[in-house]
N, C-alpha and C. Protein backbone atom coordinates (compact mmCIF):
# COMPACT_ATOMS: atom_id res chain seq x y z
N UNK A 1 62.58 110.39 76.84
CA UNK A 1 63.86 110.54 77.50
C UNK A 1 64.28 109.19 78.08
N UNK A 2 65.43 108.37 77.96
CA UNK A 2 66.15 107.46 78.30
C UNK A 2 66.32 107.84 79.78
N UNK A 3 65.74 106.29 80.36
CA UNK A 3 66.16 106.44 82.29
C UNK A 3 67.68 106.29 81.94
N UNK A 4 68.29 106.93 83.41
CA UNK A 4 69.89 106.69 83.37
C UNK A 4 70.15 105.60 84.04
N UNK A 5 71.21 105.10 83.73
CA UNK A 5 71.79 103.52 83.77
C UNK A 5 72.40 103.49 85.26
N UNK A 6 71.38 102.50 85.29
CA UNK A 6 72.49 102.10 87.04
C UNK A 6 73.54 101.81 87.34
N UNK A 7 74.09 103.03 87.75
CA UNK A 7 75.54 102.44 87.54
C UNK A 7 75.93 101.16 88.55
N UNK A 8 75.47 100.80 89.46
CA UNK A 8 75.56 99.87 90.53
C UNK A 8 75.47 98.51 89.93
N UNK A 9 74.02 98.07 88.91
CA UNK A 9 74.14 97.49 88.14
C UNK A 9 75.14 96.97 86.73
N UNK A 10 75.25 97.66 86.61
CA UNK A 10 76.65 97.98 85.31
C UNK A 10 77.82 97.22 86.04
N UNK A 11 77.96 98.14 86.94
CA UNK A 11 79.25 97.53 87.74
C UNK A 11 79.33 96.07 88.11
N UNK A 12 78.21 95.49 88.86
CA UNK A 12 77.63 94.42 89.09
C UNK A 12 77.79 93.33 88.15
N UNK A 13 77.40 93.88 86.58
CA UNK A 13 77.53 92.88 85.39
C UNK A 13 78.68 92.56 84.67
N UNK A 14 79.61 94.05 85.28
CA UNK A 14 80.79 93.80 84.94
C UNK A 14 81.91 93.17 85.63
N UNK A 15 81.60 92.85 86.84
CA UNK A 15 82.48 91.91 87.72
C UNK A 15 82.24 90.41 87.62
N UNK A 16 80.74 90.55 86.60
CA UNK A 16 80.37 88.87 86.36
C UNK A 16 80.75 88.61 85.55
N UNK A 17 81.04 89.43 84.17
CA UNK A 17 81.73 89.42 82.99
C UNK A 17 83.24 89.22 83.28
N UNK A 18 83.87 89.60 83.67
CA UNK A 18 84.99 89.35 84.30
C UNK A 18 85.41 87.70 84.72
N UNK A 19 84.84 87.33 85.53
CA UNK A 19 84.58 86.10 86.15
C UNK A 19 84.66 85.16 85.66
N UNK A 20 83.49 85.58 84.19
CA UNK A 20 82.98 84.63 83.33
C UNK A 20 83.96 84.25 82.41
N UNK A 21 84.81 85.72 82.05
CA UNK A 21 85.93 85.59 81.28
C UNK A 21 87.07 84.65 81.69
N UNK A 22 87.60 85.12 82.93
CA UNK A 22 88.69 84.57 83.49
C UNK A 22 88.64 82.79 83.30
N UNK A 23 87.06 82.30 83.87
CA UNK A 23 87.02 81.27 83.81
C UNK A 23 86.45 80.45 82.04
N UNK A 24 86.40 81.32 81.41
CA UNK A 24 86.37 80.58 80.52
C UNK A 24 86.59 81.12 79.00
N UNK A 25 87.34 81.85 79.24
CA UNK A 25 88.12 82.64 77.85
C UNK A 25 87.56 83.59 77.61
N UNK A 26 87.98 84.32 76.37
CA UNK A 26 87.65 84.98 75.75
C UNK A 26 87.45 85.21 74.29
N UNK A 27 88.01 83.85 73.65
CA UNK A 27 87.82 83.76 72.13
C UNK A 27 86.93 83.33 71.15
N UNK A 28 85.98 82.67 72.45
CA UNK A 28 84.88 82.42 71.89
C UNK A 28 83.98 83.03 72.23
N UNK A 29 83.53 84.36 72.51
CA UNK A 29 82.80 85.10 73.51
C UNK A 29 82.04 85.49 72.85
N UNK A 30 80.89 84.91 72.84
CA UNK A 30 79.86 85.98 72.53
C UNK A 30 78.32 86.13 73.10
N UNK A 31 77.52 87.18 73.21
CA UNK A 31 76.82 87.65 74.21
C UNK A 31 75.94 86.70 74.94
N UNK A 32 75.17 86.27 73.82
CA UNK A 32 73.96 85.12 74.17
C UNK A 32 74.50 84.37 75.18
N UNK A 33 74.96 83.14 75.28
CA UNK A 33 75.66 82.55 76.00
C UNK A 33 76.79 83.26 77.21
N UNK A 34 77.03 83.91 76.81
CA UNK A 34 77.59 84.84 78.20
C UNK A 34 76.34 85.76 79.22
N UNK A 35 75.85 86.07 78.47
CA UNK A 35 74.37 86.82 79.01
C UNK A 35 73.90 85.29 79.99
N UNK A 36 73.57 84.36 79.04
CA UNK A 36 72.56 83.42 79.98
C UNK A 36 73.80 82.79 81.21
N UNK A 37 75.05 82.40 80.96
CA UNK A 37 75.94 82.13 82.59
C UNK A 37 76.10 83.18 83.28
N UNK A 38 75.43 84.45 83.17
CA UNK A 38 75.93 85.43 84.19
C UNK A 38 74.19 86.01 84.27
N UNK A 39 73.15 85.29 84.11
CA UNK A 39 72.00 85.67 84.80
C UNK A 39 71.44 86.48 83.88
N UNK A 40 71.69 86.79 82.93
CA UNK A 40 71.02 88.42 82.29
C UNK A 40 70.83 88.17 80.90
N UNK A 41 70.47 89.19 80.33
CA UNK A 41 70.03 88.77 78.37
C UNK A 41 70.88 89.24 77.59
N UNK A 42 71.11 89.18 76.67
CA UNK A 42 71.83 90.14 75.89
C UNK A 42 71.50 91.23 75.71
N UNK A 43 70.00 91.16 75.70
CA UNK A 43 69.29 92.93 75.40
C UNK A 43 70.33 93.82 76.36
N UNK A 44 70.18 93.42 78.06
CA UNK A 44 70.83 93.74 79.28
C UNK A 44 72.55 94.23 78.71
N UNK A 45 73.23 93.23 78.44
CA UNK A 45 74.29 93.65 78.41
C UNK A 45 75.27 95.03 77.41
N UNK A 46 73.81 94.71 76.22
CA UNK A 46 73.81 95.56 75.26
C UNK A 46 73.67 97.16 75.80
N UNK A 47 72.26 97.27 76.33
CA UNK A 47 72.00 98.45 76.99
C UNK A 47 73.00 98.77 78.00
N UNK A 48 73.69 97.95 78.70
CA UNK A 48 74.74 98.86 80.00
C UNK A 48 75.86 98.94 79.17
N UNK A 49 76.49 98.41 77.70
CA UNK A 49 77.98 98.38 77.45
C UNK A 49 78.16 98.87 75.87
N UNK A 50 76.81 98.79 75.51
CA UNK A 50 76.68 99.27 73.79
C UNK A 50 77.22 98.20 73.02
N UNK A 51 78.16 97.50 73.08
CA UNK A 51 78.35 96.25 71.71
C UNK A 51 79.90 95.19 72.85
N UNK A 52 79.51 94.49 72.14
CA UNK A 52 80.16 92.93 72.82
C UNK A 52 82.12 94.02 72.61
N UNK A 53 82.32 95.03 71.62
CA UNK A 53 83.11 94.86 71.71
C UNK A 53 83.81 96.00 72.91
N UNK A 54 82.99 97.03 73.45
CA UNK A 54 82.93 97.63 74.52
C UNK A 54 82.89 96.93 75.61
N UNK A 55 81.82 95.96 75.63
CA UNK A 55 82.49 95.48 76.78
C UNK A 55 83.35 94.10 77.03
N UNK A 56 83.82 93.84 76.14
CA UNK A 56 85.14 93.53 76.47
C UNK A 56 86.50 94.01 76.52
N UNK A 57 86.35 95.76 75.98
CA UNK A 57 87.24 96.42 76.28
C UNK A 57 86.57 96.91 77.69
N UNK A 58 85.76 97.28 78.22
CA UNK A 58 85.81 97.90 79.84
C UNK A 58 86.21 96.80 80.65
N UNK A 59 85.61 95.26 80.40
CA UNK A 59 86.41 93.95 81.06
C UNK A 59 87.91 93.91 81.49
N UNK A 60 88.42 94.11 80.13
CA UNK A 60 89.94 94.44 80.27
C UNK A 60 90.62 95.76 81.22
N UNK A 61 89.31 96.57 80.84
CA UNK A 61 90.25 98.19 81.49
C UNK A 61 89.63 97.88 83.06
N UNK A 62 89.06 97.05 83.21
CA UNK A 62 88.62 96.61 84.78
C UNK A 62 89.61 95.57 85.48
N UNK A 63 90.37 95.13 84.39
CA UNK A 63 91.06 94.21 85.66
C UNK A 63 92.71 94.46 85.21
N UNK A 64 93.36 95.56 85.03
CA UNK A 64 94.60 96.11 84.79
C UNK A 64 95.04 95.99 86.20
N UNK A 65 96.20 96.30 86.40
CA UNK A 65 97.06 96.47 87.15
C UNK A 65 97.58 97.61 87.28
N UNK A 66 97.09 97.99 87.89
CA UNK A 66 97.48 99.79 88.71
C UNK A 66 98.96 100.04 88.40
N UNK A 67 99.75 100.16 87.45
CA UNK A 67 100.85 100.64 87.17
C UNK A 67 101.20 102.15 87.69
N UNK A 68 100.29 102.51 88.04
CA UNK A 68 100.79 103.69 87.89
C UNK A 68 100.73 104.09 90.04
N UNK A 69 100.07 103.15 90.54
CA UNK A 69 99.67 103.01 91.53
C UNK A 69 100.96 101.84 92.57
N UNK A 70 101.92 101.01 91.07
CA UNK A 70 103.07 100.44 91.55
C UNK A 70 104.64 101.22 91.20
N UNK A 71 104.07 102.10 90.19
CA UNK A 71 105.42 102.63 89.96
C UNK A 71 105.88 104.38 90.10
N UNK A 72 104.87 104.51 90.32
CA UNK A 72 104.66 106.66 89.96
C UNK A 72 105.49 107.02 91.26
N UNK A 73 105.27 105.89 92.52
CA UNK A 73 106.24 106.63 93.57
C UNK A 73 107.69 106.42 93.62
N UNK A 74 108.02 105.29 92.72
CA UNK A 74 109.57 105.14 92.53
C UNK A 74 110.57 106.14 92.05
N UNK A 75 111.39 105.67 93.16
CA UNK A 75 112.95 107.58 93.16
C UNK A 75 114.10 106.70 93.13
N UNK A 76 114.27 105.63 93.26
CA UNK A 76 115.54 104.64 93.55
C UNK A 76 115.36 103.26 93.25
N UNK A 77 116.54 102.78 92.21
CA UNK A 77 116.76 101.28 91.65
C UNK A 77 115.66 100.37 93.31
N UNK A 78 116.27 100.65 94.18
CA UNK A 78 115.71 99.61 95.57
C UNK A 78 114.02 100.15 95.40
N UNK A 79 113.26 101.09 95.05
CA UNK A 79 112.15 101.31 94.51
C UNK A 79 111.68 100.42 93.40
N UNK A 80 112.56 100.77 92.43
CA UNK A 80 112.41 100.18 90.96
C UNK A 80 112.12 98.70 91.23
N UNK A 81 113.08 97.85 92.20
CA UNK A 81 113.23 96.49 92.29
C UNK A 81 111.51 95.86 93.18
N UNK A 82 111.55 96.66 94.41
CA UNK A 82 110.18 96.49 94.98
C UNK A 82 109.16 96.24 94.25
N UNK A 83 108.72 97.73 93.05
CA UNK A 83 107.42 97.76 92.33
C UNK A 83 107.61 96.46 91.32
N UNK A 84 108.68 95.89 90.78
CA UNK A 84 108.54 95.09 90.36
C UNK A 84 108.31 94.14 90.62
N UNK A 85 108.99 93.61 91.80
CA UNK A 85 108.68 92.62 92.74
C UNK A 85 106.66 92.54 93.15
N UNK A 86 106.40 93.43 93.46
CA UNK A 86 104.74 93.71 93.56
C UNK A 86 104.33 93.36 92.54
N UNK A 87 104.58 94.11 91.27
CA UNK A 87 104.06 93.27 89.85
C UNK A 87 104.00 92.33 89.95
N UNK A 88 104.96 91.40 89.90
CA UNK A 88 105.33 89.89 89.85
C UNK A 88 104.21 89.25 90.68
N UNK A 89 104.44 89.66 91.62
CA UNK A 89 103.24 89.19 92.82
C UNK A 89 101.72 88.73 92.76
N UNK A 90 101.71 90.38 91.79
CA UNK A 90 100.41 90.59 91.79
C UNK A 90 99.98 89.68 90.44
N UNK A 91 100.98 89.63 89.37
CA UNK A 91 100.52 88.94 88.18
C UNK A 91 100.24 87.31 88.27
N UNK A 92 100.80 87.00 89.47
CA UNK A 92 100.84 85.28 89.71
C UNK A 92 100.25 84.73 91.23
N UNK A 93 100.08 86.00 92.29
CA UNK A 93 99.56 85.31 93.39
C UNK A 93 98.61 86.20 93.62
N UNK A 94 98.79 87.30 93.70
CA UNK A 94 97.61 88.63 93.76
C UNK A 94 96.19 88.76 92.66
N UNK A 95 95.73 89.53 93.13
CA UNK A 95 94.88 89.63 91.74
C UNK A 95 94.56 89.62 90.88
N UNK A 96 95.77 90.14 90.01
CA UNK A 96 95.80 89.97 88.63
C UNK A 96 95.98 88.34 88.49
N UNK A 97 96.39 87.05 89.01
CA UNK A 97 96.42 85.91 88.51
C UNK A 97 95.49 85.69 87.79
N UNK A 98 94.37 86.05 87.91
CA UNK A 98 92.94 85.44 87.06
C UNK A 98 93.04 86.53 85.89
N UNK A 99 93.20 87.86 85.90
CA UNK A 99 93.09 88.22 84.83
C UNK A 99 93.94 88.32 83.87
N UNK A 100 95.64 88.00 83.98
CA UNK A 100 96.51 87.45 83.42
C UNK A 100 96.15 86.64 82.46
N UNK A 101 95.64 85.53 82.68
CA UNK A 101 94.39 84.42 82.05
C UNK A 101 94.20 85.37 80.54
N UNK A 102 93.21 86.42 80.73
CA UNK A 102 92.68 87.07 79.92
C UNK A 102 93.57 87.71 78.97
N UNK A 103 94.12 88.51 79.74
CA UNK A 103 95.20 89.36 78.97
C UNK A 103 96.30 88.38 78.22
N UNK A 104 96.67 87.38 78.66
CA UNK A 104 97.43 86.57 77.22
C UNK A 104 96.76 86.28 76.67
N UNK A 105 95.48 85.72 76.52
CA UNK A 105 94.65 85.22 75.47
C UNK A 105 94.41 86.80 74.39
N UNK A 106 94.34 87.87 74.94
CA UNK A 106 94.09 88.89 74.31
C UNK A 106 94.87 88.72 73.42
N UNK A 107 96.36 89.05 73.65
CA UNK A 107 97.38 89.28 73.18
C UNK A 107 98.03 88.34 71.83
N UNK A 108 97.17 87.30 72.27
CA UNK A 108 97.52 85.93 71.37
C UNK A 108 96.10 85.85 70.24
N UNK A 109 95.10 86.61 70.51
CA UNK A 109 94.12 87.06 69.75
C UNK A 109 94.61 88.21 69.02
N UNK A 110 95.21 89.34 69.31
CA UNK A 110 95.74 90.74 68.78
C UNK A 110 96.71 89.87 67.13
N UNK A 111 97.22 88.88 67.88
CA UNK A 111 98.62 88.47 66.85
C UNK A 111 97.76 87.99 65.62
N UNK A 112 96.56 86.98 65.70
CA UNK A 112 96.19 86.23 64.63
C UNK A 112 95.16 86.83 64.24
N UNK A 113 94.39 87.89 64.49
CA UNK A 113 93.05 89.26 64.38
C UNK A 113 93.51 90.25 64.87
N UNK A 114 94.49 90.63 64.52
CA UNK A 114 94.32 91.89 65.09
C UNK A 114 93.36 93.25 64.18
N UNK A 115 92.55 93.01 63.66
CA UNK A 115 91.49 93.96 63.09
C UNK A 115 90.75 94.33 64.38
N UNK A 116 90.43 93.12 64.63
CA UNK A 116 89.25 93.08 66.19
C UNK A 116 90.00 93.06 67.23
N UNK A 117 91.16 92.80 67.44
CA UNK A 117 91.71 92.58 68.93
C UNK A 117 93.01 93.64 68.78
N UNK A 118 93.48 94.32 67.46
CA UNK A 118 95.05 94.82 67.76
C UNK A 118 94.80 96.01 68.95
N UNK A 119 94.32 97.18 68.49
CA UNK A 119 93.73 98.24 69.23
C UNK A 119 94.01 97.97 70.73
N UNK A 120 92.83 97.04 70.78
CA UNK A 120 92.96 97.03 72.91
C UNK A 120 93.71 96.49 73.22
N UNK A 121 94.80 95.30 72.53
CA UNK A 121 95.88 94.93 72.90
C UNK A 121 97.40 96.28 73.62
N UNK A 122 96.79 96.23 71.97
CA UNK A 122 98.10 97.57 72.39
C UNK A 122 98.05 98.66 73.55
N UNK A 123 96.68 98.97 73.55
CA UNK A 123 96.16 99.30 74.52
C UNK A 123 96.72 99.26 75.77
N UNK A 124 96.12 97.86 75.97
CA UNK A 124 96.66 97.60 77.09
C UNK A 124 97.91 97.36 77.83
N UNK A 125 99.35 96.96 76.43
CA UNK A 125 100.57 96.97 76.24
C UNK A 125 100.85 98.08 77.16
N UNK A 126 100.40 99.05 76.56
CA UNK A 126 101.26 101.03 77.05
C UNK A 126 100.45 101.17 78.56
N UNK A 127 99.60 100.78 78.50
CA UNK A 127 99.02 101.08 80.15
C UNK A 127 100.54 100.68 81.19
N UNK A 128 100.45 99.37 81.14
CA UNK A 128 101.62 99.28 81.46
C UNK A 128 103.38 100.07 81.29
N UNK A 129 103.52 99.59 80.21
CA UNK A 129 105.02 100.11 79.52
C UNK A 129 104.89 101.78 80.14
N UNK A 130 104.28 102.62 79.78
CA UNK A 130 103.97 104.12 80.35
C UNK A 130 104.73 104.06 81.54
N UNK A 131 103.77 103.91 82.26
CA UNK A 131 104.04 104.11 83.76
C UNK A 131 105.75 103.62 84.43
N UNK A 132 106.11 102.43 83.84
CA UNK A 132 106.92 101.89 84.21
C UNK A 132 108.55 103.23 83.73
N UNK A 133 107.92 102.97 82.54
CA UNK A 133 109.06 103.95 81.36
C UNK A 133 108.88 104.93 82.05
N UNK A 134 108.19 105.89 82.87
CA UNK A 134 108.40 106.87 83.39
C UNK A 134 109.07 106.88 84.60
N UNK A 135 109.01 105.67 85.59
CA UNK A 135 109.81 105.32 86.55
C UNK A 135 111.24 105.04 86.03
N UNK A 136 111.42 104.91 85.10
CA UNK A 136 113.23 104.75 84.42
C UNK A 136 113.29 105.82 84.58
N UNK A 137 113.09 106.61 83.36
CA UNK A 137 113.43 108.06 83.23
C UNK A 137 113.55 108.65 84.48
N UNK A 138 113.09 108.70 85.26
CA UNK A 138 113.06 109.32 86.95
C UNK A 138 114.33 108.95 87.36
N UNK A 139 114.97 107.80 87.16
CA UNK A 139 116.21 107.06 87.53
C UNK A 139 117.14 107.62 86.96
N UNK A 140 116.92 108.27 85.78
CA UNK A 140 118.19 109.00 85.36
C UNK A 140 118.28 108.16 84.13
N UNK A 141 117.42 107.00 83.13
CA UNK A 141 117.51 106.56 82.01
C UNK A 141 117.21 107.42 80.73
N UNK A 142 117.78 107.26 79.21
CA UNK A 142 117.04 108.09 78.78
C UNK A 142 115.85 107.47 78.49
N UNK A 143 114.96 108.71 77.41
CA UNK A 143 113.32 108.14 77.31
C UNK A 143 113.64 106.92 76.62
N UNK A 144 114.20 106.80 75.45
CA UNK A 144 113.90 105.56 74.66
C UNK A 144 114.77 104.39 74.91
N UNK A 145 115.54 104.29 76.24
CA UNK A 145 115.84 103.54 76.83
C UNK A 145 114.92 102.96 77.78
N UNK A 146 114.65 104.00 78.41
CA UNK A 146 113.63 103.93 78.94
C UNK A 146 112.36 103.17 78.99
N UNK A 147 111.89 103.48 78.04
CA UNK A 147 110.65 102.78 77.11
C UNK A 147 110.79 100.99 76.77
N UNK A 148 112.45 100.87 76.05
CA UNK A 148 112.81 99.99 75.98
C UNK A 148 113.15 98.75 77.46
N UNK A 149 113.36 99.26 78.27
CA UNK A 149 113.79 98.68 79.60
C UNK A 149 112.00 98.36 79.93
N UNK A 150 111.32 99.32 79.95
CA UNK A 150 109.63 98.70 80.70
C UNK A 150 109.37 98.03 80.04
N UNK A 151 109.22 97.55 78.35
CA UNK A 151 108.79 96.62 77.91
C UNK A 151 109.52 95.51 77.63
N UNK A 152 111.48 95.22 77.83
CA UNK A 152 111.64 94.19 78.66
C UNK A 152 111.23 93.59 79.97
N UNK A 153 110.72 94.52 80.87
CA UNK A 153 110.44 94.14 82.12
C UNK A 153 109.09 93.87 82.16
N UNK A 154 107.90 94.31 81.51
CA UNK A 154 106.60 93.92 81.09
C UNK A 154 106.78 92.53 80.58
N UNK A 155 106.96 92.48 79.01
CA UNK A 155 106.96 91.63 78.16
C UNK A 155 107.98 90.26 79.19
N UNK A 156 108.75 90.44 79.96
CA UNK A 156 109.59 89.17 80.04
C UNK A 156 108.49 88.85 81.09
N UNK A 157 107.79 89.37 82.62
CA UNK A 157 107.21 89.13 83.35
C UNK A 157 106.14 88.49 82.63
N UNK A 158 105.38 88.89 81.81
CA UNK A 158 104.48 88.57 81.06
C UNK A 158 104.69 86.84 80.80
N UNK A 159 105.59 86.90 79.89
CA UNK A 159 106.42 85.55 79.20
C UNK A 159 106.61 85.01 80.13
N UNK A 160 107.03 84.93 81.70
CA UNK A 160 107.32 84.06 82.72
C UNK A 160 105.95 83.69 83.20
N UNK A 161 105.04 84.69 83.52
CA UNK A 161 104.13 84.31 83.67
C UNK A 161 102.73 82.88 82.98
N UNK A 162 103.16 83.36 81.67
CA UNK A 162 102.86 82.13 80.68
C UNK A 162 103.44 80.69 81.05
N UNK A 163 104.52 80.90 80.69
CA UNK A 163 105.39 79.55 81.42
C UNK A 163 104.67 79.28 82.38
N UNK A 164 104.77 79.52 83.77
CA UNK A 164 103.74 79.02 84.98
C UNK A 164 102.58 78.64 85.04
N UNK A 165 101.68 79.10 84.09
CA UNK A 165 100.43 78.97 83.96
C UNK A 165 100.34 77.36 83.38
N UNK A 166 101.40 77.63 81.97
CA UNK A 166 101.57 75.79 81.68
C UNK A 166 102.05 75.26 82.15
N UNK A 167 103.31 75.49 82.96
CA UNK A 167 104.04 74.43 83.44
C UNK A 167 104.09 74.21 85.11
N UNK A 168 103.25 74.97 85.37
CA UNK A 168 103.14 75.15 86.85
C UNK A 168 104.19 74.78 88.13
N UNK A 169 105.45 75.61 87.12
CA UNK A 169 106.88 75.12 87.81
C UNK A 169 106.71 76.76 88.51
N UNK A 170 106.21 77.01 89.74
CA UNK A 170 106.45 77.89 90.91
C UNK A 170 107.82 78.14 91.01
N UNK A 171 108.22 76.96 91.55
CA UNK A 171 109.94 77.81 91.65
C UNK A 171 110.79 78.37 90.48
N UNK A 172 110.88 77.75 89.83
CA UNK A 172 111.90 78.11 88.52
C UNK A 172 111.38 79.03 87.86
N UNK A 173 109.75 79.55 87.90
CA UNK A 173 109.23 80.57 87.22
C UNK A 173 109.72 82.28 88.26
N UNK A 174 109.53 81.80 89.47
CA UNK A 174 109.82 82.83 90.46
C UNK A 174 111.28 83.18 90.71
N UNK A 175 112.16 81.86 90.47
CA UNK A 175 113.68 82.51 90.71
C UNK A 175 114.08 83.02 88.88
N UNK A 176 113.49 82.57 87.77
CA UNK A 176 113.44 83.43 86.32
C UNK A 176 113.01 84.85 86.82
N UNK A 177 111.86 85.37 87.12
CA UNK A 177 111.82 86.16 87.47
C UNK A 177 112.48 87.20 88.22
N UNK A 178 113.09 86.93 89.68
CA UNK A 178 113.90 87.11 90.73
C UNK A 178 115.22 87.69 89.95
N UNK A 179 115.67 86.59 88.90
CA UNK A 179 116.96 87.21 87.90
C UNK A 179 116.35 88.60 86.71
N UNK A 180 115.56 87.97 86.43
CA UNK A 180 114.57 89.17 85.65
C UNK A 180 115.04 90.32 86.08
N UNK A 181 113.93 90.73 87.67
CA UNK A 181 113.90 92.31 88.12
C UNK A 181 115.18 92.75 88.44
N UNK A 182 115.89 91.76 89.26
CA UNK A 182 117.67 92.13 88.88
C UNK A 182 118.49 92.80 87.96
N UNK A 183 117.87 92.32 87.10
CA UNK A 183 118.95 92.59 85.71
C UNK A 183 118.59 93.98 84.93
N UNK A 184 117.01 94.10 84.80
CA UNK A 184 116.53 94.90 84.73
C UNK A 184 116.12 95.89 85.13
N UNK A 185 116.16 96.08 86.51
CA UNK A 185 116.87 97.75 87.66
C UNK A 185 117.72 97.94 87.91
N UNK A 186 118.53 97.24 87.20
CA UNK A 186 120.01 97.61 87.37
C UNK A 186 120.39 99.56 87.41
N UNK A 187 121.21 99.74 88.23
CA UNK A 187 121.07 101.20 87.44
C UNK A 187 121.93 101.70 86.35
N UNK A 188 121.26 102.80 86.00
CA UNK A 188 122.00 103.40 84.34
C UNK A 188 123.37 103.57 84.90
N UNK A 189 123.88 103.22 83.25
CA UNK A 189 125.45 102.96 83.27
C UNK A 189 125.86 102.01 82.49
């Protein structure tokens, strides 16, 4: 009979995995060498995650952005504008800054492999887009407007976010933005 897996540990390896990622990609990732900068073997990482490509999908599903935790309470455009505003926040000064990192590299991996990378990309696309698209619809948008409006407002935040990362123009990335959530809570009509 197999002992059961610590989960304390697991968790543990997966906040180092994380770390490891943020600071140093993800396209060249593979176990050996990630095992030995984060203390552990590959045997280790194997046994808590089953294959390099699990856990770099739980990596990813570990450092999302609570969409649903920024947008599920929105009833009003001045709602709509806030949670976005928090997004923004969170994608460039909050938490997510480091894993932003990750998630474009994903995304820019999905485009040129996507055999190995389309899946969790997309994945991770609708985590987002969902939640948001359901905060339209609440507004009185229809669905496939709807749908369409969160993944302008994803995808452009996203894209601004890139910009900053290279060009590390703070202001002009934040007042792009600022016009962004504007334009895009506008209300239906």
């Amino acid at each position: 009979m197999p002992r059961p897996v610590n989960v304390e540990k697991r968790a543990e390896l997966l906040q180092q995995v994380v770390a490891h990622l943020q600071d140093h990609g993800l396209a060249q990732m593979s176990l050996s060498p990630l095992a030995e900068s984060i203390g552990t073997t590959k045997r280790m990482l194997l046994y808590y995650f089953g294959s390099r490509e699990n856990l770099l999908a739980q990596a990813l599903i570990a450092n999302r952005p609570d969409a649903h935790a920024m947008f599920d309470n929105v009833h009003d455009t001045a709602g709509l504008r806030r949670a976005a505003r928090t997004l923004w926040e969170a994608m460039t000064a909050g938490e997510q800054a480091g894993p932003i990192r990750v998630l474009l590299q994903l995304l820019s991996l999905a485009a040129t492999d996507p055999q190995q990378y389309g899946a969790l990309a997309a994945d991770t696309v609708e985590v987002m887009v969902g939640p948001i698209a359901a905060a339209y619809v609440r507004l009185g948008h229809p669905p496939e407007q709807a749908r369409a409006a969160a993944t302008l407002l994803v995808s452009a935040l996203r894209g601004l976010c890139q910009d900053r990362l290279v060009t590390h123009d703070v202001a002009r990335t934040d007042a792009a933005a600022e016009r962004l959530i504007d334009g895009a809570t506008a209300a239906p009509g």
